[in-house]
N, C-alpha and C. Protein backbone atom coordinates (compact mmCIF):
# COMPACT_ATOMS: atom_id res chain seq x y z
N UNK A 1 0.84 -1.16 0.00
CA UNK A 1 0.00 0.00 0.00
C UNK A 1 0.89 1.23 0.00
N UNK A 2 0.44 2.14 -0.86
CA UNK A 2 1.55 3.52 -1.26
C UNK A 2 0.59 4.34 -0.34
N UNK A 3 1.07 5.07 0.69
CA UNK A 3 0.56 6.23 1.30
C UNK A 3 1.47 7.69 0.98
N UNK A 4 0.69 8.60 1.10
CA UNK A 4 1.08 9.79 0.70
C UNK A 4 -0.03 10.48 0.39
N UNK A 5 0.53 12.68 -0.03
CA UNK A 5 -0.51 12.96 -0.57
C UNK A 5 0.26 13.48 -1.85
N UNK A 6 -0.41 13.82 -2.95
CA UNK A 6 0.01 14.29 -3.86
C UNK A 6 0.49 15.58 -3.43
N UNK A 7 1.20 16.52 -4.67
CA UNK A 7 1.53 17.43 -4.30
C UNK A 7 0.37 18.41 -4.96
N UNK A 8 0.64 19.69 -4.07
CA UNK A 8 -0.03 20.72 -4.38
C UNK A 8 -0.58 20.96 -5.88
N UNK A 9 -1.84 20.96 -6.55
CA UNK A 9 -2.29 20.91 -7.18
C UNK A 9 -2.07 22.71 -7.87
N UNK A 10 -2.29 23.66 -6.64
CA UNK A 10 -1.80 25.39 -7.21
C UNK A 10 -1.57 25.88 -5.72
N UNK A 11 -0.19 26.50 -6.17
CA UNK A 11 0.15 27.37 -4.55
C UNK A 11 0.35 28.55 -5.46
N UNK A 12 -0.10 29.63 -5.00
CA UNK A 12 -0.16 30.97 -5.31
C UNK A 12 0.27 32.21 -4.02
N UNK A 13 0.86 32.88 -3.74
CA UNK A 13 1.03 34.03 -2.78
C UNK A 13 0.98 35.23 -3.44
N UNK A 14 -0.36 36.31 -3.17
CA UNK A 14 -0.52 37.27 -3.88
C UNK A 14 -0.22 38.41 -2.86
N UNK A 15 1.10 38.29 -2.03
CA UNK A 15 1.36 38.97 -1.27
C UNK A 15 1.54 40.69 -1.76
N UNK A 16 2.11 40.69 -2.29
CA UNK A 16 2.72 41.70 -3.01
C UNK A 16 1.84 42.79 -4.09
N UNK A 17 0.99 41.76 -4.67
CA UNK A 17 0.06 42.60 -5.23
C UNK A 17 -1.25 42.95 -4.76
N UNK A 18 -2.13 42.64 -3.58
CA UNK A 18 -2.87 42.72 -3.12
C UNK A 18 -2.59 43.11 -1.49
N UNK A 19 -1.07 43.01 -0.79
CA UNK A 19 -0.71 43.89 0.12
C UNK A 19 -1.93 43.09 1.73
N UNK A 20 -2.55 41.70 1.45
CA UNK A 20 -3.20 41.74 2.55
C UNK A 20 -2.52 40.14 3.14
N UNK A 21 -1.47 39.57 2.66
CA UNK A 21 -0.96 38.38 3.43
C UNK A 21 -1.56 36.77 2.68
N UNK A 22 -2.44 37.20 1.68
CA UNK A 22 -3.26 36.26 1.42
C UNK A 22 -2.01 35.41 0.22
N UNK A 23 -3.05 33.95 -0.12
CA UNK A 23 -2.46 32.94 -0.86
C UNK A 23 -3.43 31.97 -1.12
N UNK A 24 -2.99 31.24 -1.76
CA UNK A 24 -4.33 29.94 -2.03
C UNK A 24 -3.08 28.53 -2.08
N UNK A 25 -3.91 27.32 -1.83
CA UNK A 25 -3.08 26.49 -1.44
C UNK A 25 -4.47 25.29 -1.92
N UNK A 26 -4.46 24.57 -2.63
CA UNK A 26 -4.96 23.57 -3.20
C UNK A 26 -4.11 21.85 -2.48
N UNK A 27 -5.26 21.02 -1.93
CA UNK A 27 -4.61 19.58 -1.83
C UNK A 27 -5.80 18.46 -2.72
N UNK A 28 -5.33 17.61 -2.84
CA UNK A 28 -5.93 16.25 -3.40
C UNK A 28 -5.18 15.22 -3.13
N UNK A 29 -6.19 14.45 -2.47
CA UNK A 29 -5.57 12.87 -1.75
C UNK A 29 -6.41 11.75 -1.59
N UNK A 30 -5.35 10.57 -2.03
CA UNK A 30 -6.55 9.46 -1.67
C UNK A 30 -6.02 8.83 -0.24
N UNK A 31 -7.31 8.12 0.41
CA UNK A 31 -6.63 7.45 1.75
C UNK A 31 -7.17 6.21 1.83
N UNK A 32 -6.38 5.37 1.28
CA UNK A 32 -6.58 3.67 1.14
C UNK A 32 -7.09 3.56 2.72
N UNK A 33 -7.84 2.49 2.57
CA UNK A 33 -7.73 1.53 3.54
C UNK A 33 -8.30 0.01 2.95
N UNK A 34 -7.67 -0.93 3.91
CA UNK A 34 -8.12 -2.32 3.63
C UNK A 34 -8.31 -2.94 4.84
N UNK A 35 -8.66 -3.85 5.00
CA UNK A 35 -9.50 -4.79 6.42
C UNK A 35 -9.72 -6.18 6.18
N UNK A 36 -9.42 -6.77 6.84
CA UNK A 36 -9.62 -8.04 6.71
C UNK A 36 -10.10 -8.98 8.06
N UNK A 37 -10.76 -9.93 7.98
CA UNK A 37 -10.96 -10.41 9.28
C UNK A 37 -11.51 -11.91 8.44
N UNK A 38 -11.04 -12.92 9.57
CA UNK A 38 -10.50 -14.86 9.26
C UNK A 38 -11.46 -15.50 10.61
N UNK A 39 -12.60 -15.86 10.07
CA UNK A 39 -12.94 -16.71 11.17
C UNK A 39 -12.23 -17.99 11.41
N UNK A 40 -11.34 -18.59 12.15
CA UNK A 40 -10.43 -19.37 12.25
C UNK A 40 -11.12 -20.66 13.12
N UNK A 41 -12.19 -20.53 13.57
CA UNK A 41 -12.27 -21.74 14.36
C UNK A 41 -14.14 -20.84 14.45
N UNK A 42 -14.68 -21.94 14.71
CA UNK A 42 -15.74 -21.28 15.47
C UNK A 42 -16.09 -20.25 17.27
N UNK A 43 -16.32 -19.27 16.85
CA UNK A 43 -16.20 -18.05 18.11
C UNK A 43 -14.83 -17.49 17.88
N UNK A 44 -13.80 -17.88 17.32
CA UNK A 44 -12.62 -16.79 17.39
C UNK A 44 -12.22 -16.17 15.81
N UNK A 45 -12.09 -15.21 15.66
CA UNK A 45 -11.90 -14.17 14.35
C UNK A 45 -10.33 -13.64 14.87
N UNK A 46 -10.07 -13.72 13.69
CA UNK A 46 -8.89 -12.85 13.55
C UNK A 46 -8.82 -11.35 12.63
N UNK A 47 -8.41 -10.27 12.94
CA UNK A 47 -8.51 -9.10 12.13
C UNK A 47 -7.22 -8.48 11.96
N UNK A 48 -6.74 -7.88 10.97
CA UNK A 48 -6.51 -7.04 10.20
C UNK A 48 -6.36 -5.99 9.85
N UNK A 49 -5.95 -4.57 9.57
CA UNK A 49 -5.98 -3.34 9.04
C UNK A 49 -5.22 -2.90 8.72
N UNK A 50 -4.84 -2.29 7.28
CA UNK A 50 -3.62 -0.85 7.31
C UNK A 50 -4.85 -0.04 6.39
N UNK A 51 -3.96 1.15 6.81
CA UNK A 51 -4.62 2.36 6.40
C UNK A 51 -3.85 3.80 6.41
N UNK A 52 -3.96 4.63 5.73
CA UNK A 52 -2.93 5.84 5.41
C UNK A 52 -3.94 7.24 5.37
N UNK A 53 -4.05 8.11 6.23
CA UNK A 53 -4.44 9.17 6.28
C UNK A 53 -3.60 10.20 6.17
N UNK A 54 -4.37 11.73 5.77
CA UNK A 54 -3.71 12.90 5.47
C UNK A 54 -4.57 13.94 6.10
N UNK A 55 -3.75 15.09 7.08
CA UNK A 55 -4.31 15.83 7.54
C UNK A 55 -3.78 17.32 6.84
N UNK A 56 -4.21 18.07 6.67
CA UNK A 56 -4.09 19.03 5.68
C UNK A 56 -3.77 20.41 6.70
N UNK A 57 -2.77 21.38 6.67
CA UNK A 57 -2.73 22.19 7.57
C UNK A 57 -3.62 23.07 8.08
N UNK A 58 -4.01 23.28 9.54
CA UNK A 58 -4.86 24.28 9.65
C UNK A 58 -4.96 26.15 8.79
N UNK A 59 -5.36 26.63 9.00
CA UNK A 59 -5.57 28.21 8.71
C UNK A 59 -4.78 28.68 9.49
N UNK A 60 -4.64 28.61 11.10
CA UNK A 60 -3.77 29.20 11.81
C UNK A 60 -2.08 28.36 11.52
N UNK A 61 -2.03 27.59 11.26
CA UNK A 61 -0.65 26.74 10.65
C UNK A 61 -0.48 27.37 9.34
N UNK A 62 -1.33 27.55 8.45
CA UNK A 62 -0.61 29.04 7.38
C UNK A 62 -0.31 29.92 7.26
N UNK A 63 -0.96 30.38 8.44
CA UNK A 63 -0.95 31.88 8.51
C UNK A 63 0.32 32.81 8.41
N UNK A 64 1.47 31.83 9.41
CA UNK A 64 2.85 32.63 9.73
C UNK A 64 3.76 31.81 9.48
N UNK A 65 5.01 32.66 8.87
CA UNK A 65 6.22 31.59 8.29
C UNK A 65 6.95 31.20 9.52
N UNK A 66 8.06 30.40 9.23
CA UNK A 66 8.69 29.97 9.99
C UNK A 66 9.25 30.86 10.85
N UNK A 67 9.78 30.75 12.04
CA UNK A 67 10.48 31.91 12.95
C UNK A 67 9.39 32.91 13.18
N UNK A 68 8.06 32.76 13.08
CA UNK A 68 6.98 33.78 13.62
C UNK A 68 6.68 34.60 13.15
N UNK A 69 7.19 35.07 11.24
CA UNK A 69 6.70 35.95 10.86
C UNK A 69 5.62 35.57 10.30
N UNK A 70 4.91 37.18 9.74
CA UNK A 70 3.42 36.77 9.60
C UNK A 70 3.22 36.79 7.67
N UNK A 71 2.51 36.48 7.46
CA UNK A 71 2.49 35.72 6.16
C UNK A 71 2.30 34.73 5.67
N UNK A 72 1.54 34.35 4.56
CA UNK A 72 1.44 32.81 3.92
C UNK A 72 1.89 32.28 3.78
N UNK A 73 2.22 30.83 4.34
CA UNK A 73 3.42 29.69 4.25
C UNK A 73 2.94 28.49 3.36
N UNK A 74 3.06 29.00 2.10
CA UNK A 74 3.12 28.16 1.39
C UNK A 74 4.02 26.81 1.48
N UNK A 75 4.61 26.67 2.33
CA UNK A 75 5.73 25.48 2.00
C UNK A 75 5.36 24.50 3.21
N UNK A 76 4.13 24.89 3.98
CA UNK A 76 3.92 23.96 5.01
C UNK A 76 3.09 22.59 4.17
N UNK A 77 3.59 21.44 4.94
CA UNK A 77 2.96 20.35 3.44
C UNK A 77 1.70 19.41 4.79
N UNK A 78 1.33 18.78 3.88
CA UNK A 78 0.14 17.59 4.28
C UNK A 78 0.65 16.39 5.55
N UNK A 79 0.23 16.39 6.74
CA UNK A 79 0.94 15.37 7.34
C UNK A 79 0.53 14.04 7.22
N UNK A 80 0.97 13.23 6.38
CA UNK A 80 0.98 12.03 6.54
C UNK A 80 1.00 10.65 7.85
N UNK A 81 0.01 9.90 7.43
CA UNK A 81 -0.10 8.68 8.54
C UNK A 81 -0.59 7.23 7.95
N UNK A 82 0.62 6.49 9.10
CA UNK A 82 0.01 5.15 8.38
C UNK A 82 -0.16 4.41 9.67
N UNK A 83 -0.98 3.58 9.36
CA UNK A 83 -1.22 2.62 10.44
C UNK A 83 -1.43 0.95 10.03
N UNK A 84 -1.38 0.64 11.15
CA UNK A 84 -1.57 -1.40 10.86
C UNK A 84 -2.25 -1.65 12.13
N UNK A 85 -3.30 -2.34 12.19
CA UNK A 85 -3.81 -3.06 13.46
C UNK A 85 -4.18 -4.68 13.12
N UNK A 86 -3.98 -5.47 14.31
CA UNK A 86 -4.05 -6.52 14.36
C UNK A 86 -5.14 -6.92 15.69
N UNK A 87 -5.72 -7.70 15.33
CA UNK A 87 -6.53 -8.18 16.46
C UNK A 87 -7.15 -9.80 16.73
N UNK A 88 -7.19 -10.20 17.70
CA UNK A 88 -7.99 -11.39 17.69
C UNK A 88 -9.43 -11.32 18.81
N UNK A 89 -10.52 -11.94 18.09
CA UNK A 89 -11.61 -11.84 19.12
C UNK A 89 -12.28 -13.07 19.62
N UNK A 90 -12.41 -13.31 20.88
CA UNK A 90 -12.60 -14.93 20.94
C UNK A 90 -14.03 -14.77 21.70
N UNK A 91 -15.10 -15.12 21.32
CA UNK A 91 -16.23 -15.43 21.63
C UNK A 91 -16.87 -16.74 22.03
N UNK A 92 -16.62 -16.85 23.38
CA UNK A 92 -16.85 -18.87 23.97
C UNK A 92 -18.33 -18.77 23.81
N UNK A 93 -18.55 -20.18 24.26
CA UNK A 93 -19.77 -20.29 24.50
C UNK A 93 -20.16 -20.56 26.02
N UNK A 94 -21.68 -20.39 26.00
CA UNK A 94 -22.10 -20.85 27.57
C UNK A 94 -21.61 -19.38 28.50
């Protein structure tokens, strides 16, 4: 499984000509997941998971560049996550 996000689709900073801090910042991403689960015996299952998420920077995380100045930070990127879970569930009887 490939996790990631693509890259920026349009980063723009119209700092300079419009004088108000602004920018535009475009993302597009896919976030697989797959699952699986094995009944192995009767009452016990076995499970499965990976999966890859993307969290996209807040408004206040753009707002100011690095070292605290203020301005559009275009260069802040998508944080990436992956995960795997495993599980077993045993359901007796009686």
């Amino acid at each position: 499984m490939r996790c990631g996000a693509k890259k920026p689709a349009a980063s723009r900073d119209a700092f300079l000509s419009n004088v108000d801090d602004s920018g535009e910042r475009t993302f597009t991403d896919t976030e697989p997941v797959i699952g699986l689960r094995w009944q192995v015996a009767q009452g016990l299952n076995l499970f499965a998971s990976l999966a890859c998420g993307a969290e996209i920077p807040t408004l206040g995380g753009v707002a100011f560049q690095p070292g605290g100045d203020g301005g559009f930070d275009a260069a802040l990127n998508v944080w990436i996550s992956r995960r795997a879970e495993a599980a077993a569930k045993w359901r007796g009887t009686g």
